[in-house]
PDB file of N, CA and C in Angstrom:
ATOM      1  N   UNK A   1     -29.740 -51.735   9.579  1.00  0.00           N
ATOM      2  CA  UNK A   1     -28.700 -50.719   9.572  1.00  0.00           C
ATOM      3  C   UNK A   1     -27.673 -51.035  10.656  1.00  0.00           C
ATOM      4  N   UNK A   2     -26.158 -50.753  10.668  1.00  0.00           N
ATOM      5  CA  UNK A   2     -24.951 -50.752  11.210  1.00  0.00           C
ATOM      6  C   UNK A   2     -25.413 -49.811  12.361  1.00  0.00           C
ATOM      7  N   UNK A   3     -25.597 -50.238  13.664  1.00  0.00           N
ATOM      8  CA  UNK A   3     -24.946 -49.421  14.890  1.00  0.00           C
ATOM      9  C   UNK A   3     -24.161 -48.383  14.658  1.00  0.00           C
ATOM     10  N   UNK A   4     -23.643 -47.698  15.236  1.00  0.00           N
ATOM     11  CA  UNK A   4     -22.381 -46.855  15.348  1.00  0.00           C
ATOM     12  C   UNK A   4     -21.192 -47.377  15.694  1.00  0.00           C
ATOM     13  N   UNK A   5     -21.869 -48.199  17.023  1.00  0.00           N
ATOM     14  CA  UNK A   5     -20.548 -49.482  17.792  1.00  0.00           C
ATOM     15  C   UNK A   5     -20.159 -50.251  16.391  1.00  0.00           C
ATOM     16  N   UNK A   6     -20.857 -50.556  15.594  1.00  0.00           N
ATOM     17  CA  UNK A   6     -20.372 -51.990  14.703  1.00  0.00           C
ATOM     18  C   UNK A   6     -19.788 -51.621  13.983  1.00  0.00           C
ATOM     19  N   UNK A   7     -19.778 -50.421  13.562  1.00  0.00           N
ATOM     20  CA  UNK A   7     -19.476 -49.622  12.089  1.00  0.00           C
ATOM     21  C   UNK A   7     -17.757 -48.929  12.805  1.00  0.00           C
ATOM     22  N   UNK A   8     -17.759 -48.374  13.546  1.00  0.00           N
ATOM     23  CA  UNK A   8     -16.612 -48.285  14.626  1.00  0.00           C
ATOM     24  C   UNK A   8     -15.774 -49.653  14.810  1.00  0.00           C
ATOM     25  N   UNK A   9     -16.033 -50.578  15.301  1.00  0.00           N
ATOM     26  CA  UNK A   9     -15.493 -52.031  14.778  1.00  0.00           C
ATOM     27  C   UNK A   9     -14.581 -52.354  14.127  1.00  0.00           C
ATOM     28  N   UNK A  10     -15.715 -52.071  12.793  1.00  0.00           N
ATOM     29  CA  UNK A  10     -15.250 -52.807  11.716  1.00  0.00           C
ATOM     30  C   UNK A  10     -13.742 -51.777  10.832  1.00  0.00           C
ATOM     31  N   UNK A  11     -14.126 -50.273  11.593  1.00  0.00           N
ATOM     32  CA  UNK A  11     -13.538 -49.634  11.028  1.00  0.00           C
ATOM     33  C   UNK A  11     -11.804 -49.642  11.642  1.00  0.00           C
ATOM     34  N   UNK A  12     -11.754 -49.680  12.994  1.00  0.00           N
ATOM     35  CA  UNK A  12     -10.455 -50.219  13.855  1.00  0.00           C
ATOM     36  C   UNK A  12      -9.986 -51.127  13.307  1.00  0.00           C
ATOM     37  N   UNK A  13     -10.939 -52.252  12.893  1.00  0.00           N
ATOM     38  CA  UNK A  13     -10.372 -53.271  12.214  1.00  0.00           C
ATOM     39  C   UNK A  13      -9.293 -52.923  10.968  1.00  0.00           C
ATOM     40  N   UNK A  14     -10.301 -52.705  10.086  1.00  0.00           N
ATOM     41  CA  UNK A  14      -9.996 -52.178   8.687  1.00  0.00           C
ATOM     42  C   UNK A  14      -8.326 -51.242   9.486  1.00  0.00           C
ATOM     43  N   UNK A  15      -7.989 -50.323  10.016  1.00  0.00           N
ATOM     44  CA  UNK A  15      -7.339 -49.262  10.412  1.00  0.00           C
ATOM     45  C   UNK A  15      -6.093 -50.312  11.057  1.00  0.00           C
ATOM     46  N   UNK A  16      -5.970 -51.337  11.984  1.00  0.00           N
ATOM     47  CA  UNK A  16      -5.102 -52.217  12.156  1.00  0.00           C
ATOM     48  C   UNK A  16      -4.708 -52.714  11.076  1.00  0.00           C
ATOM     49  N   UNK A  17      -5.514 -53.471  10.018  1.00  0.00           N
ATOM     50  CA  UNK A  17      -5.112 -54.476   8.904  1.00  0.00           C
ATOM     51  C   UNK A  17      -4.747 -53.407   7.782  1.00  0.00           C
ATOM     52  N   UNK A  18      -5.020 -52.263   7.533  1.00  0.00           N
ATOM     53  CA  UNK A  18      -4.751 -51.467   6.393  1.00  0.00           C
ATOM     54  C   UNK A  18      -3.362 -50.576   6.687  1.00  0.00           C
ATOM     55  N   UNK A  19      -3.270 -50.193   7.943  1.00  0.00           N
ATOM     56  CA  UNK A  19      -2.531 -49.053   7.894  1.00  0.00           C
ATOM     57  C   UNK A  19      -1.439 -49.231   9.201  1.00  0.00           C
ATOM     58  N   UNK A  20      -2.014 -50.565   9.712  1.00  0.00           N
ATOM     59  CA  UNK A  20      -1.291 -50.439  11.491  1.00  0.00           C
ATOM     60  C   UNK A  20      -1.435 -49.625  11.876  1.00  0.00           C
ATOM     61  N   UNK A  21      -2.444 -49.181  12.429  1.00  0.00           N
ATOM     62  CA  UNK A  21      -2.714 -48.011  13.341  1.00  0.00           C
ATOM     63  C   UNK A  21      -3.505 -48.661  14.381  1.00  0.00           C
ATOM     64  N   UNK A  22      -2.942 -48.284  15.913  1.00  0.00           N
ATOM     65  CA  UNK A  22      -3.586 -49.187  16.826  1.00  0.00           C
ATOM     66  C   UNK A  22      -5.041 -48.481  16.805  1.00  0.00           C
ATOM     67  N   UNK A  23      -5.876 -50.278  17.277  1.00  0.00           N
ATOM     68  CA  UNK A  23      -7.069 -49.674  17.631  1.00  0.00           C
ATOM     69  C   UNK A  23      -7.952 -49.274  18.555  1.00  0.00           C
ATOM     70  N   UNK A  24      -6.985 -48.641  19.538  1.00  0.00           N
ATOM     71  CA  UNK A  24      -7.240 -48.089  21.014  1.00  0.00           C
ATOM     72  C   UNK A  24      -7.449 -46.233  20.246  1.00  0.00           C
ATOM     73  N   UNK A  25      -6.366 -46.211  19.203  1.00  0.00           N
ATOM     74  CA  UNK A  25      -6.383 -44.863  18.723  1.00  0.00           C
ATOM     75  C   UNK A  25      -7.602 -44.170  17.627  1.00  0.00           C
ATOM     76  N   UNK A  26      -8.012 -45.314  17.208  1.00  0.00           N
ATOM     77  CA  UNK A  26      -9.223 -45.177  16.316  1.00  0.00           C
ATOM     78  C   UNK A  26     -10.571 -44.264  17.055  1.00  0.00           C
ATOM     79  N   UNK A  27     -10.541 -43.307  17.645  1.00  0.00           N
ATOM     80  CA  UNK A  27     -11.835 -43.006  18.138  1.00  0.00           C
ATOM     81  C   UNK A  27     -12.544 -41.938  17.157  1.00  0.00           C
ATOM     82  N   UNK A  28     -13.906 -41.803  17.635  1.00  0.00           N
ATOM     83  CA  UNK A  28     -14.976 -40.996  16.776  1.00  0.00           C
ATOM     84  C   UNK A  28     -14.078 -39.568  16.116  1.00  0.00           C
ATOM     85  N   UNK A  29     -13.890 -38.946  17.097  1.00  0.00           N
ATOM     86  CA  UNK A  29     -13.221 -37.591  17.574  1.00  0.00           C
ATOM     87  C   UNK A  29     -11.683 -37.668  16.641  1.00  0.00           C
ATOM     88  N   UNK A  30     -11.233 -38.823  16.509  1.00  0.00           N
ATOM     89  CA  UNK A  30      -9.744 -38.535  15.870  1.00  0.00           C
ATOM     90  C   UNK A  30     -10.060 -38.021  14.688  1.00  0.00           C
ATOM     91  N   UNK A  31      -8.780 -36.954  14.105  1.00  0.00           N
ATOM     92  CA  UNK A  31      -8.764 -36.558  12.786  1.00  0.00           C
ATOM     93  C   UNK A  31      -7.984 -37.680  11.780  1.00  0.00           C
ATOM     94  N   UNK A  32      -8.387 -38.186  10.832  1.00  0.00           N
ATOM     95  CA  UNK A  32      -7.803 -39.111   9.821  1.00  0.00           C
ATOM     96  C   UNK A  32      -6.562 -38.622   9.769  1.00  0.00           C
ATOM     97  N   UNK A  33      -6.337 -37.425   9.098  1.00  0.00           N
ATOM     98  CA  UNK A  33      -5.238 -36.928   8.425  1.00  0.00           C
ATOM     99  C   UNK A  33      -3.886 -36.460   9.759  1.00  0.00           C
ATOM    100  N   UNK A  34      -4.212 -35.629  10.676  1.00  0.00           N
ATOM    101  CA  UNK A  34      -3.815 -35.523  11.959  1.00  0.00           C
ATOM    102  C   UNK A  34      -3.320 -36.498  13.004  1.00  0.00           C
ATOM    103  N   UNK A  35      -4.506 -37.214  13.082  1.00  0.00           N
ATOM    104  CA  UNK A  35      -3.799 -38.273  14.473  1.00  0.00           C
ATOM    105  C   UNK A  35      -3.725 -39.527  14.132  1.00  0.00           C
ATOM    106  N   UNK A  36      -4.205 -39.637  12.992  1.00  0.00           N
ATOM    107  CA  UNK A  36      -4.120 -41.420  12.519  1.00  0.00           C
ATOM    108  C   UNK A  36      -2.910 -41.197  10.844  1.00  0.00           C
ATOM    109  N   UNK A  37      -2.757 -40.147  10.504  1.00  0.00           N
ATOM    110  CA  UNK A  37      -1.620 -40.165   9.701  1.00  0.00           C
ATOM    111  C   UNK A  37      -2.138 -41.253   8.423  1.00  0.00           C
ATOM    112  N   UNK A  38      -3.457 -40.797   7.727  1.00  0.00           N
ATOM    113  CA  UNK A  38      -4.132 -41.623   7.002  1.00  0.00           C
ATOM    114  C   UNK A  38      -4.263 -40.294   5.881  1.00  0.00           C
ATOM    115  N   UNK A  39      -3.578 -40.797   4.709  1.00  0.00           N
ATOM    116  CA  UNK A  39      -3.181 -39.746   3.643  1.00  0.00           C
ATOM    117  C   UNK A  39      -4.639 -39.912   2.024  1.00  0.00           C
ATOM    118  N   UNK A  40      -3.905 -39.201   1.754  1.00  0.00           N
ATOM    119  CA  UNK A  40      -5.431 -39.868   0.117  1.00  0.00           C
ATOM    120  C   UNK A  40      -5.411 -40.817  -0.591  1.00  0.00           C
ATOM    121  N   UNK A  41      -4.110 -41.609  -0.497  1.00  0.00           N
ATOM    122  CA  UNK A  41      -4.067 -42.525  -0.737  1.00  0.00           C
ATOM    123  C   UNK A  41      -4.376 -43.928  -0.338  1.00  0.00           C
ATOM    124  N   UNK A  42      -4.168 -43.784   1.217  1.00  0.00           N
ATOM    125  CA  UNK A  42      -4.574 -44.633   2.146  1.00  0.00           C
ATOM    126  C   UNK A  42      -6.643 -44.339   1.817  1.00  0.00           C
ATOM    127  N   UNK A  43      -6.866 -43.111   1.638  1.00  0.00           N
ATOM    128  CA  UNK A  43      -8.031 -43.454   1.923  1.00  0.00           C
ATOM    129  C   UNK A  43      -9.426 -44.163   0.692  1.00  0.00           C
ATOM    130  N   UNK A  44      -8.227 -44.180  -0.193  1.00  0.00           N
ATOM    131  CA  UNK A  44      -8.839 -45.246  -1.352  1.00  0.00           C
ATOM    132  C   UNK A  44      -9.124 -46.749  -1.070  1.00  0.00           C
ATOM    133  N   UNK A  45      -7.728 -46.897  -0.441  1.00  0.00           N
ATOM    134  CA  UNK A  45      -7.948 -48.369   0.472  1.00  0.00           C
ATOM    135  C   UNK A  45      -9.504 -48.627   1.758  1.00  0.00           C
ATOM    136  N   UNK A  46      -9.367 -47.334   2.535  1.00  0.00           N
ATOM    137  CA  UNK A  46     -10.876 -47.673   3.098  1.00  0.00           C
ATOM    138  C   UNK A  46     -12.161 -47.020   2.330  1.00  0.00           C
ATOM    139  N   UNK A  47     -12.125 -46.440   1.043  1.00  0.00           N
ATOM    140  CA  UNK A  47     -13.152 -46.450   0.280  1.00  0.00           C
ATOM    141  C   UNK A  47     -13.555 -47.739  -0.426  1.00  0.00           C
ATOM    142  N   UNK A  48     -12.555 -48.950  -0.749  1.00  0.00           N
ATOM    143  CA  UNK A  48     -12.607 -50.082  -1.440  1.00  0.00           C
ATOM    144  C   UNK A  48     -13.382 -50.720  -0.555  1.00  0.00           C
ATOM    145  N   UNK A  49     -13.000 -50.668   0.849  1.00  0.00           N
ATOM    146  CA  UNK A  49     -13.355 -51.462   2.618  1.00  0.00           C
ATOM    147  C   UNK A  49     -14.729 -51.539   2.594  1.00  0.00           C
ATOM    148  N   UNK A  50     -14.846 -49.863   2.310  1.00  0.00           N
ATOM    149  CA  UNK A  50     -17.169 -49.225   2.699  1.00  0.00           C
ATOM    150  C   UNK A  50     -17.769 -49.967   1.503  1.00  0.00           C
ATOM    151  N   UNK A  51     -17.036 -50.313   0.341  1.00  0.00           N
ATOM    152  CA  UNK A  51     -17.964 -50.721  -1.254  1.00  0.00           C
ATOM    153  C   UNK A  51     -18.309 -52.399  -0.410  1.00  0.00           C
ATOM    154  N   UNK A  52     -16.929 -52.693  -0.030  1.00  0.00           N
ATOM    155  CA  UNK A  52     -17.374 -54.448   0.562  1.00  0.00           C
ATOM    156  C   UNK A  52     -18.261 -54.559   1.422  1.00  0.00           C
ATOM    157  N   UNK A  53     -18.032 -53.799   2.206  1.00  0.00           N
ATOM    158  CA  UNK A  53     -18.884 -54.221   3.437  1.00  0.00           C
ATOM    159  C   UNK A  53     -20.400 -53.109   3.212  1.00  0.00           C
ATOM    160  N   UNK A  54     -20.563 -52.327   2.007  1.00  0.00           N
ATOM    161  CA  UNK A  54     -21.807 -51.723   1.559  1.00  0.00           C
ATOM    162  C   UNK A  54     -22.141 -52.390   0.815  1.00  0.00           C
ATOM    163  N   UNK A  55     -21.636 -53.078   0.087  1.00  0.00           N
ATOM    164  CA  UNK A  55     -21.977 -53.660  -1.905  1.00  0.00           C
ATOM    165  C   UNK A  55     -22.296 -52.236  -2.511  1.00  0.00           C
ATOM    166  N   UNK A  56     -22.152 -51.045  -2.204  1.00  0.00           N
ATOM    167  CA  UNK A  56     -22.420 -49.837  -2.811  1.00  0.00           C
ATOM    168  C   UNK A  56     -21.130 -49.011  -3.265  1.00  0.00           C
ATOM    169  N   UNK A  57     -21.271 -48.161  -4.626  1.00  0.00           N
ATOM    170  CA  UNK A  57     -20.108 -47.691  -4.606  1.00  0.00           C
ATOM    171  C   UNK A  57     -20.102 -46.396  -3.549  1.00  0.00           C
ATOM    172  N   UNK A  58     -19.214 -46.018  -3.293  1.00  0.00           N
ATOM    173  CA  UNK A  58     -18.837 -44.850  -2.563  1.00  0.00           C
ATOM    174  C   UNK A  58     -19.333 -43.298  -3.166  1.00  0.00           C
ATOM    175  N   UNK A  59     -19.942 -42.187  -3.105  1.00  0.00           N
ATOM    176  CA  UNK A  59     -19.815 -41.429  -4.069  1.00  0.00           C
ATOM    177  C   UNK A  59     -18.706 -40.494  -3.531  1.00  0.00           C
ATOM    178  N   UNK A  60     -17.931 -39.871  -4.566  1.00  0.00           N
ATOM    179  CA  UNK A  60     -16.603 -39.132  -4.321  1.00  0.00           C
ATOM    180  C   UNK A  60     -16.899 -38.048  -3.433  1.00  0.00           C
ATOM    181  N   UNK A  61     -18.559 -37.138  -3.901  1.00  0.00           N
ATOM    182  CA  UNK A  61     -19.102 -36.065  -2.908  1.00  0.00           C
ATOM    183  C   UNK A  61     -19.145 -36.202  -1.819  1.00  0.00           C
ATOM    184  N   UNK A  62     -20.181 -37.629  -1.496  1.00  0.00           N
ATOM    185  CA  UNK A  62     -19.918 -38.301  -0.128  1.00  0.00           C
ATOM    186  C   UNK A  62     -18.849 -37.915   0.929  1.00  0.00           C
ATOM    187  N   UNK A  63     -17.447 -38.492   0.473  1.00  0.00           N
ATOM    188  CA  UNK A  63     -15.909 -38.512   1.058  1.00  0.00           C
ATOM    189  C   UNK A  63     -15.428 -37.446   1.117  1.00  0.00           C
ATOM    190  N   UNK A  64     -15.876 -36.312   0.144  1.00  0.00           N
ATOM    191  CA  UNK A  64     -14.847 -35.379   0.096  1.00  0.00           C
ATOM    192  C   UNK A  64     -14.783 -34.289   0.935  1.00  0.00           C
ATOM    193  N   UNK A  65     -15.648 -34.500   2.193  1.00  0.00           N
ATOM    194  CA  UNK A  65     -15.785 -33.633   3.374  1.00  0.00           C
ATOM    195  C   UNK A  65     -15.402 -34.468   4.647  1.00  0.00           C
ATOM    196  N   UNK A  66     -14.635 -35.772   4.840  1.00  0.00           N
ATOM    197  CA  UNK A  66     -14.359 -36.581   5.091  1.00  0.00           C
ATOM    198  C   UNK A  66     -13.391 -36.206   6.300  1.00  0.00           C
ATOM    199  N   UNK A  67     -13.398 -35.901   7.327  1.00  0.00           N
ATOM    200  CA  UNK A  67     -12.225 -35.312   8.027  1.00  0.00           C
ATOM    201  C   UNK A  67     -11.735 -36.095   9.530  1.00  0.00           C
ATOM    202  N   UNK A  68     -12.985 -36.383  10.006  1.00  0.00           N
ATOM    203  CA  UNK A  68     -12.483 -37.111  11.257  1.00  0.00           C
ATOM    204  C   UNK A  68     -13.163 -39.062  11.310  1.00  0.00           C
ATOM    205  N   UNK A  69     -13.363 -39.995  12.148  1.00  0.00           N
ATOM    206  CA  UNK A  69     -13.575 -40.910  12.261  1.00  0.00           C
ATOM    207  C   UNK A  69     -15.486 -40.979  12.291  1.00  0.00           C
ATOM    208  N   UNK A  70     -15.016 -40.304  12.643  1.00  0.00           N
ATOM    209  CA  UNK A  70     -17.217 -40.135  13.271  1.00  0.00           C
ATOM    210  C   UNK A  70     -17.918 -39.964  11.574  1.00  0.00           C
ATOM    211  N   UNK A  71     -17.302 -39.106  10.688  1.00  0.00           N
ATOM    212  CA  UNK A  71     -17.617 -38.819   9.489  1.00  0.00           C
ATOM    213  C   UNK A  71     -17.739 -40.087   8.312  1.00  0.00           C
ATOM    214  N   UNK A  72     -16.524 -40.683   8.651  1.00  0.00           N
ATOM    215  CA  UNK A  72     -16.904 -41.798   8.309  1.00  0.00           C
ATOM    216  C   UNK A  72     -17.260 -43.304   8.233  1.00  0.00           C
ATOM    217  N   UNK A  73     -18.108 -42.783   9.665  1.00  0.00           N
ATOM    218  CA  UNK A  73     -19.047 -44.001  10.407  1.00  0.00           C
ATOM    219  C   UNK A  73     -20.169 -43.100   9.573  1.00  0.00           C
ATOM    220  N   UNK A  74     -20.525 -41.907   9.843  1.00  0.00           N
ATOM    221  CA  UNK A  74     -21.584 -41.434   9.545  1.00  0.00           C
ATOM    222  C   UNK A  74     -21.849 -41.647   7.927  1.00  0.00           C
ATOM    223  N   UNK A  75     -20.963 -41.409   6.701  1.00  0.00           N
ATOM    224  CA  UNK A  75     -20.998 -42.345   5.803  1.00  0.00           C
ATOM    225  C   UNK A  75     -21.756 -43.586   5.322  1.00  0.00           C
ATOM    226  N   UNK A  76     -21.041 -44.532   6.114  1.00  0.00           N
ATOM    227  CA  UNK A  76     -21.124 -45.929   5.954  1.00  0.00           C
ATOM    228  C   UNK A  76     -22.639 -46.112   6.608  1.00  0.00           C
ATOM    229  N   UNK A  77     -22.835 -45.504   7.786  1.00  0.00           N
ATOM    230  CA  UNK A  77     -24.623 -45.488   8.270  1.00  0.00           C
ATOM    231  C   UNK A  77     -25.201 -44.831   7.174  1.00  0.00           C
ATOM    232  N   UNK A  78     -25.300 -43.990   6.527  1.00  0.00           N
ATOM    233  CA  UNK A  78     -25.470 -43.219   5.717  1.00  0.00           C
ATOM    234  C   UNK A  78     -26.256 -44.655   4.283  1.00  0.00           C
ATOM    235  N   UNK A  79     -24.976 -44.944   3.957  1.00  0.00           N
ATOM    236  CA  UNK A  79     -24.822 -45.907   2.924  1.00  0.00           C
ATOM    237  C   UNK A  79     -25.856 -46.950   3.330  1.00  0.00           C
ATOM    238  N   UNK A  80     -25.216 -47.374   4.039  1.00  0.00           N
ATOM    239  CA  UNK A  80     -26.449 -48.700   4.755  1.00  0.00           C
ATOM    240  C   UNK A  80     -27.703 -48.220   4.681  1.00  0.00           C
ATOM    241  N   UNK A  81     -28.357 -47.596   4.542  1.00  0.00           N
ATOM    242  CA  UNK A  81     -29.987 -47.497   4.517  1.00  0.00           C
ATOM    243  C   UNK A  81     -30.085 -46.837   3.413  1.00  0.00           C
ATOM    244  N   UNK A  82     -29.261 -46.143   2.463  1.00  0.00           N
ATOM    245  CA  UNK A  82     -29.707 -45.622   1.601  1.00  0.00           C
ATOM    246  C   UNK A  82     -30.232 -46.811   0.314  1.00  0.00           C
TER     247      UNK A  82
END
């Protein structure tokens, strides 16, 4: 299973290369929609991100309570062991 640190990572990453959003700003605590300015559309792009780096699909229930950064680390840990 993904750390929290790794899954955080990968997700700054993803958040630089997808959206330019620095990744000093990426923390647990940020709101997607609020402080990273990451819309529903954008967040299809990091649902495509969790299928690669899960090989799992995403389920829509999963996401759809989806609100800050920590949520969806908790996700992707989520995914990983399931």
């Amino acid at each position: 299973m993904l750390t929290q640190e790794q899954v955080l990572e990968k997700l700054r990453a993803w958040m630089e290369d997808l959206f330019e959003i620095n990744p000093e700003d990426v923390q647990l605590d940020a709101n997607l929609a609020t402080d990273l300015d990451v819309d529903s559309i954008d967040a299809i792009d990091l649902v495509v991100k969790i299928k690669e780096l899960t090989g799992k699909q995403v389920n829509p229930e999963d996401f759809k309570n989806v609100r800050t950064v920590q949520d969806v680390v908790t996700v992707i840990q989520n995914m990983s062991v399931a």
